[in-house]
Protein backbone atom coordinates (compact mmCIF):
# COMPACT_ATOMS: atom_id res chain seq x y z
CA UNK A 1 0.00 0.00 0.00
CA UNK A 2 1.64 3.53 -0.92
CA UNK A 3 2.25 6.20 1.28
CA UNK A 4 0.83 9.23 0.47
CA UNK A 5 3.30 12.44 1.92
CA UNK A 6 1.31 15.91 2.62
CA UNK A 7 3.07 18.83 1.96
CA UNK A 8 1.93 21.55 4.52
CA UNK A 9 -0.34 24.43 2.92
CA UNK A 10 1.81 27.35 2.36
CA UNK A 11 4.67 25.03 1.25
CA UNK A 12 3.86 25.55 -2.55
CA UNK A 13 2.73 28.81 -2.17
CA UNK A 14 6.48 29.57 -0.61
CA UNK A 15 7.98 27.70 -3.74
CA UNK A 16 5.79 29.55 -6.30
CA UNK A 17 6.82 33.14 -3.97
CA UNK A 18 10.84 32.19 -3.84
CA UNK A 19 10.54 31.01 -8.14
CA UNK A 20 8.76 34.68 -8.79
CA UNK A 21 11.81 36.28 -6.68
CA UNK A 22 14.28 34.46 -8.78
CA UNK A 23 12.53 34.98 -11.99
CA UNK A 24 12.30 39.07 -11.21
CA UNK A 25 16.11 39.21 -10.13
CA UNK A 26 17.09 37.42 -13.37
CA UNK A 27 14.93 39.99 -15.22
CA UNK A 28 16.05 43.19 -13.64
CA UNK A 29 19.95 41.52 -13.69
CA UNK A 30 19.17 40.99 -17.51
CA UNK A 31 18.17 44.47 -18.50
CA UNK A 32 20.89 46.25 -16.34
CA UNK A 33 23.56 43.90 -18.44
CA UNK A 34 21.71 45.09 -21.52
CA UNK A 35 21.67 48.92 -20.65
CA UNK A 36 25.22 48.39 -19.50
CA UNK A 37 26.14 45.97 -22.89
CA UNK A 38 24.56 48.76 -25.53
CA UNK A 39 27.17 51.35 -25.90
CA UNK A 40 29.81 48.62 -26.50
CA UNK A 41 27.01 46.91 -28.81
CA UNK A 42 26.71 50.25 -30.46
CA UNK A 43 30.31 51.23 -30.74
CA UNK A 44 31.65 48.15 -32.11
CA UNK A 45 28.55 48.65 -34.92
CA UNK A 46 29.42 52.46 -35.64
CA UNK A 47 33.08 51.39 -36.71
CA UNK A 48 31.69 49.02 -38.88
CA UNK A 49 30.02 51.90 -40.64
CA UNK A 50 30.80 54.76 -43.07
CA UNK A 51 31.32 57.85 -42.11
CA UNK A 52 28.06 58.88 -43.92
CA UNK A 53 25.87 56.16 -42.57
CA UNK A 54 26.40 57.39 -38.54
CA UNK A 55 24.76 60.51 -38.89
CA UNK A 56 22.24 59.57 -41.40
CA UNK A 57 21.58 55.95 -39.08
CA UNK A 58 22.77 56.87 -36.03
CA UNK A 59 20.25 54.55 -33.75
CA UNK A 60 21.22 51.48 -35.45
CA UNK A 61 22.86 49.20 -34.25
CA UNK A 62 24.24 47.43 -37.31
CA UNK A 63 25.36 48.17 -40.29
CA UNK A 64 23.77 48.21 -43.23
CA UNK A 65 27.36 47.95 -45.46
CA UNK A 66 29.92 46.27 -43.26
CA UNK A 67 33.06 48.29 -43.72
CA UNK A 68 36.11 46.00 -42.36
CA UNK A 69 38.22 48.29 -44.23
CA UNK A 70 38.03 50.63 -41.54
CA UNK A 71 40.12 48.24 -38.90
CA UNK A 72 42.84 48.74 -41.90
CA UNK A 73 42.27 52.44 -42.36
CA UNK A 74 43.05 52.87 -38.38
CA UNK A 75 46.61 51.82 -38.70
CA UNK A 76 46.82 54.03 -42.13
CA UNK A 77 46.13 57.15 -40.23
CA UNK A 78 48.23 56.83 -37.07
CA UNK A 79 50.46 54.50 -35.61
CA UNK A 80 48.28 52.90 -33.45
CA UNK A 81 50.73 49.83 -32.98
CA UNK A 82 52.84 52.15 -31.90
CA UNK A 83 50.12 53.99 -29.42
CA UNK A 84 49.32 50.05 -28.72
CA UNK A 85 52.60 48.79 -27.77
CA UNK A 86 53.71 51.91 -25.52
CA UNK A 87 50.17 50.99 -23.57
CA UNK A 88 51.15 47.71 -22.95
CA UNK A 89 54.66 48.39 -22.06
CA UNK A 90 53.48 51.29 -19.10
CA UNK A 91 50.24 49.05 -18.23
CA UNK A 92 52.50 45.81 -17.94
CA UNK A 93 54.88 47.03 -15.73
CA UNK A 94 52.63 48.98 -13.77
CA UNK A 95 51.20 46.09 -13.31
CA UNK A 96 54.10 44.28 -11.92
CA UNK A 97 55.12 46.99 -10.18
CA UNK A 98 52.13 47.43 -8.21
CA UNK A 99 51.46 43.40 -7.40
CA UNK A 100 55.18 43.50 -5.98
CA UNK A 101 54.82 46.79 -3.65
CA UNK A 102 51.65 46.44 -2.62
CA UNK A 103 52.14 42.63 -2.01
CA UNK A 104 55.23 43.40 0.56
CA UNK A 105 53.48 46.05 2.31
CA UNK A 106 50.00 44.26 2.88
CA UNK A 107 52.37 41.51 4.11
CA UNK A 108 54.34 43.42 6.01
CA UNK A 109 50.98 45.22 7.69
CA UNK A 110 49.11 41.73 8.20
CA UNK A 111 51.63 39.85 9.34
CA UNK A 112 54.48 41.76 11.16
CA UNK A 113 54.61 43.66 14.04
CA UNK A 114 56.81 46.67 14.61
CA UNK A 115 55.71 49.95 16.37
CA UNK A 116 53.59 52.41 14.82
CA UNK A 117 52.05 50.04 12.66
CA UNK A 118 48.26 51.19 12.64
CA UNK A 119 48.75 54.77 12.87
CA UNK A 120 51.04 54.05 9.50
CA UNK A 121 48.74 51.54 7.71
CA UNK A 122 45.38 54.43 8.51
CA UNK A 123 48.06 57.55 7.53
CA UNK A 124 48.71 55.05 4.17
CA UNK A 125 45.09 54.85 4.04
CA UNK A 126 44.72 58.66 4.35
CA UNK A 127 45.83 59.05 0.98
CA UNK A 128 42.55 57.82 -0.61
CA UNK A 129 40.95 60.81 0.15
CA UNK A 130 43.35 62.62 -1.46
CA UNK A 131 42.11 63.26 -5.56
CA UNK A 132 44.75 62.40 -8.37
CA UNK A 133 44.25 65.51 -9.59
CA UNK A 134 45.87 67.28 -6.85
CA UNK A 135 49.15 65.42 -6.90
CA UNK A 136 49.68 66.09 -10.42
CA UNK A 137 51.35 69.13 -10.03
CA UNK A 138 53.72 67.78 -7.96
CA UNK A 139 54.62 64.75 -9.31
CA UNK A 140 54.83 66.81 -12.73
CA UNK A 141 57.49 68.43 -10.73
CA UNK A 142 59.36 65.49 -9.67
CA UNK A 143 59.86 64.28 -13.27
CA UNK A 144 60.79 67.42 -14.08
CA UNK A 145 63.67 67.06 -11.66
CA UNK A 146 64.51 63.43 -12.17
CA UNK A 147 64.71 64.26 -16.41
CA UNK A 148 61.65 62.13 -17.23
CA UNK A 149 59.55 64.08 -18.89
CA UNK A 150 58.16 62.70 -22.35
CA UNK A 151 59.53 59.44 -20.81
CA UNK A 152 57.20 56.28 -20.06
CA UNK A 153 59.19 56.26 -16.87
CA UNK A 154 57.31 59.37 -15.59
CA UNK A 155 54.11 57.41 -16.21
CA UNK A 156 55.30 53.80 -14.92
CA UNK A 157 56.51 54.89 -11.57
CA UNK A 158 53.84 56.92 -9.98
CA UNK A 159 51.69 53.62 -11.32
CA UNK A 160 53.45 51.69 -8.98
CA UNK A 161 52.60 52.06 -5.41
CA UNK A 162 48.62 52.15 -4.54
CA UNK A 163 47.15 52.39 -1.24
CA UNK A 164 44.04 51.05 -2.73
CA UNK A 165 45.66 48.19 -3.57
CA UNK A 166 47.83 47.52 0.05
CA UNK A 167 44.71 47.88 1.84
CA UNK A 168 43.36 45.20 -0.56
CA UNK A 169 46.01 42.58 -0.24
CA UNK A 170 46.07 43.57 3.36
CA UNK A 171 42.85 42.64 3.81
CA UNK A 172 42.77 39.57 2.25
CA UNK A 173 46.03 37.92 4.25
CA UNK A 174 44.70 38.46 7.30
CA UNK A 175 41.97 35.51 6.18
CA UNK A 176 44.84 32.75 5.46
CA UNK A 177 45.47 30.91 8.95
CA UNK A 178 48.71 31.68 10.78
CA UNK A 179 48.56 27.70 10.83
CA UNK A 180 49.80 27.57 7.46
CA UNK A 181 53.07 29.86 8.04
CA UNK A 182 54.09 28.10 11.53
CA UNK A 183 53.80 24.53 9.62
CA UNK A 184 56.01 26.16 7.16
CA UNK A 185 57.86 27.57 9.99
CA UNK A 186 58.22 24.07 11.10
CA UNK A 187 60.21 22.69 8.45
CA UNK A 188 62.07 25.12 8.05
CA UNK A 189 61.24 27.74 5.71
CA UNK A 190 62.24 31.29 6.17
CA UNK A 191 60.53 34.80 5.80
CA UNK A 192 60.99 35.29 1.98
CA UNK A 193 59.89 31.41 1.20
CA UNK A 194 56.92 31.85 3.41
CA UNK A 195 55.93 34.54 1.59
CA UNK A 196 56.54 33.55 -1.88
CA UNK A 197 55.49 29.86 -1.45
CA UNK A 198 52.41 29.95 0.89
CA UNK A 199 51.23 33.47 0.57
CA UNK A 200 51.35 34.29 -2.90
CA UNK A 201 49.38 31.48 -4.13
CA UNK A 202 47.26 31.52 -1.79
CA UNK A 203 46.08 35.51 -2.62
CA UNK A 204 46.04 34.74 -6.32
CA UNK A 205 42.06 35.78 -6.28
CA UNK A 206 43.19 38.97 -4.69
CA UNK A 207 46.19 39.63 -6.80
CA UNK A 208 44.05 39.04 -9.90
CA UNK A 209 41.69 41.77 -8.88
CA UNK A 210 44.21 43.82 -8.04
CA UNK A 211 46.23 43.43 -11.73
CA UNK A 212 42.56 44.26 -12.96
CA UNK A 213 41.92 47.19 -11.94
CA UNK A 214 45.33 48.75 -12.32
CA UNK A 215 45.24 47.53 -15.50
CA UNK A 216 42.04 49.49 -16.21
CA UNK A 217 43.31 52.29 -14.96
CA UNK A 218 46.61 52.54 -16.45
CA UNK A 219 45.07 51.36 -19.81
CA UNK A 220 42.13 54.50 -19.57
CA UNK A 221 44.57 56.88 -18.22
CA UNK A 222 44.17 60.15 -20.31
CA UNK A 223 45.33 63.27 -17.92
CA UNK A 224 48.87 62.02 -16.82
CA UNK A 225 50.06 60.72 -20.65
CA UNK A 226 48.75 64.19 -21.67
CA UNK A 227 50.83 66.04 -19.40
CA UNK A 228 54.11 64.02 -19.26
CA UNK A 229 54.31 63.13 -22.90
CA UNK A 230 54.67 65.06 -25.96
CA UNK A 231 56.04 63.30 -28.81
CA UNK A 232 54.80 61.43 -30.90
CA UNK A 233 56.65 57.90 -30.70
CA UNK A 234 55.66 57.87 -26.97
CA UNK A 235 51.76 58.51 -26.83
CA UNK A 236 49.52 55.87 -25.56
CA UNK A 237 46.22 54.76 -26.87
CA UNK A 238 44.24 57.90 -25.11
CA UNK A 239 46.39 60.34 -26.49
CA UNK A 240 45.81 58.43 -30.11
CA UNK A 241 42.57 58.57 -30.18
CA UNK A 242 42.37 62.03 -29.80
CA UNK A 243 43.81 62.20 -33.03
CA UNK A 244 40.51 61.56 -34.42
CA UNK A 245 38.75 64.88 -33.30
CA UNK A 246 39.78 67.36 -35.38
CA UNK A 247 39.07 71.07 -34.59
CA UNK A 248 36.05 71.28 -36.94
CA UNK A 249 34.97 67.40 -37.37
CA UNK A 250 35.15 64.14 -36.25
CA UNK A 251 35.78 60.58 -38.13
CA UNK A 252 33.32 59.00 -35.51
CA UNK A 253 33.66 55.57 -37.76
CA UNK A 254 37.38 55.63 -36.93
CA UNK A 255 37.41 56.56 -33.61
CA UNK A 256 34.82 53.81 -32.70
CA UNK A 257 36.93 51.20 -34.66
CA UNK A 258 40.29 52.92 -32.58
CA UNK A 259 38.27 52.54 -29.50
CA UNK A 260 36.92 48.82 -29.70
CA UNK A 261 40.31 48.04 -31.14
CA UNK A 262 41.73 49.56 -27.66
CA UNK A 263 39.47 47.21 -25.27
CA UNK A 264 40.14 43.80 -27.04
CA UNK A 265 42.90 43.44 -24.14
CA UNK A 266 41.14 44.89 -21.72
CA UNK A 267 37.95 42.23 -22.27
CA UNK A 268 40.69 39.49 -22.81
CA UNK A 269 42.21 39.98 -19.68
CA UNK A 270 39.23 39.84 -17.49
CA UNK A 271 37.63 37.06 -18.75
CA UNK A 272 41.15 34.97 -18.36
CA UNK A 273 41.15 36.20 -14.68
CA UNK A 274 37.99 34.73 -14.04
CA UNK A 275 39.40 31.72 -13.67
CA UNK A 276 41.69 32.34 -10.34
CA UNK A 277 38.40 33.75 -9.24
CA UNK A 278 36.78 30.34 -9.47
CA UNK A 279 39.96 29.00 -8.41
CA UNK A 280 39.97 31.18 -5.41
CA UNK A 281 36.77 29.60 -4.38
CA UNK A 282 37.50 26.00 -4.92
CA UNK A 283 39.96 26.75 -2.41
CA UNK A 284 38.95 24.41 0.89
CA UNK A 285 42.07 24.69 2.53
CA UNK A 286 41.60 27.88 4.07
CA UNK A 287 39.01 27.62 6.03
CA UNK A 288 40.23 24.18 7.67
């Protein structure tokens, strides 16, 4: 003889309630990606067009002649390898630069103790509040003095050090178990190979992040390339695509094919970081 279960009263009504909730946030999560999507949508379509067809199609967001000539015509009227290649350089090295500085200080504030230490790590912290814009002047004034001007040097080295970033790091080592570094202790390892062979993979979520956005903002960077560079051979990307508004018009077609040109790297390298992201949370041996 079969058993027949009863399901309280309100138990379906509370599945149909919690399906609705899920169904609404995918909705509203799926428009906001669309709204967000569009001008990228849009921009990659408008330098696929001729220079004719933006203003007399302008809400379009194809085509209606696909012009792949224009990706050619780019690189006809500047150098944007050039304007490409002195990117990556300053990004990649800012890059570095930043992973290894701010790496050793979050480290250095998680980990050690020395006197001091919290009134330094919130004075280091103090420095968020203070605008990029208002350092400029001053660090215009340093290159000046150390002979970098027009230099990617003047660029990479201010790139370097984030506060942003230390406090990130920072925050993220004090989650890994002290277990881990007195077992290492143990056997024998010393300061540097703690570091470099516990803590460093561990924080590979965090360091990705971290090489994200510096990337972004290195890569984006319009002000400081406009005021420490000036010749040609050493613009960046930003400073290239300015090229393309003239003082009466402007070749929108080739400025949108400059521009989606210009984020191919940026898309590329955070979709191949999402990976230490997922392996950041297959992590189990963290939490014990």
């Amino acid at each position: 003889m079969a058993v027949k279960t009863v399901t309280p009263a309100g138990y379906d009504a509370r599945q149909q309630l919690a399906r609705l909730r899920k169904i609404i946030a995918y909705l509203v999560l799926g428009i906001g990606s669309m709204i967000m999507i569009l001008p990228f949508i849009w921009a990659v379509g408008a330098s696929l067009k001729t220079y004719s067809e933006i203003f007399t199609n302008p809400y379009s967001l194809f085509p209606k002649r696909w012009m792949f000539g224009n990706y050619l015509q780019v690189f006809k009227v500047v150098p944007f390898h050039l304007y490409f290649l002195n990117t990556l350089k300053i990004t990649f090295f800012s890059v570095l630069g930043t992973l290894i500085t701010c790496a050793v200080a979050a480290y250095s504030f998680a980990r050690l103790r020395f006197p001091g230490r919290e009134q330094i790590f919130m004075a280091y912290l103090a420095t968020l509040m203070v605008p990029r814009q208002v350092t400029l002047i001053p660090t215009f004034i340093l290159m000046k003095w150390l002979g970098l001007l027009d230099n990617h040097l003047s660029l990479i080295l201010p790139g370097m050090f984030s506060a942003y970033g230390t406090f990130l790091l920072r925050q993220f080592f004090l989650t890994i178990p002290h277990e881990l570094e007195e077992a290492a202790i143990i056997d024998g390892c010393g300061f540097f190979r703690r570091f470099s062979l516990i803590i460093i993979p561990l924080a590979k979520p965090a360091l990705a992040t971290l090489a994200i956005f510096t990337m972004m903002n290195q890569w984006n960077d319009f002000l400081y390339p406009m005021v420490f560079l000036n010749s040609e051979q050493n613009r960046t990307l930003t400073l290239g695509l300015s090229i393309f508004r003239g003082d009466v018009d402007v070749q929108w077609n080739l400025l949108m094919t400059a521009a989606t040109l210009s984020l191919v790297p940026v898309v590329a390298a955070f979709l191949s970081a999402q990976r230490f992201f997922v392996e950041g949370i297959a992590m189990t041996g963290l939490k014990g």
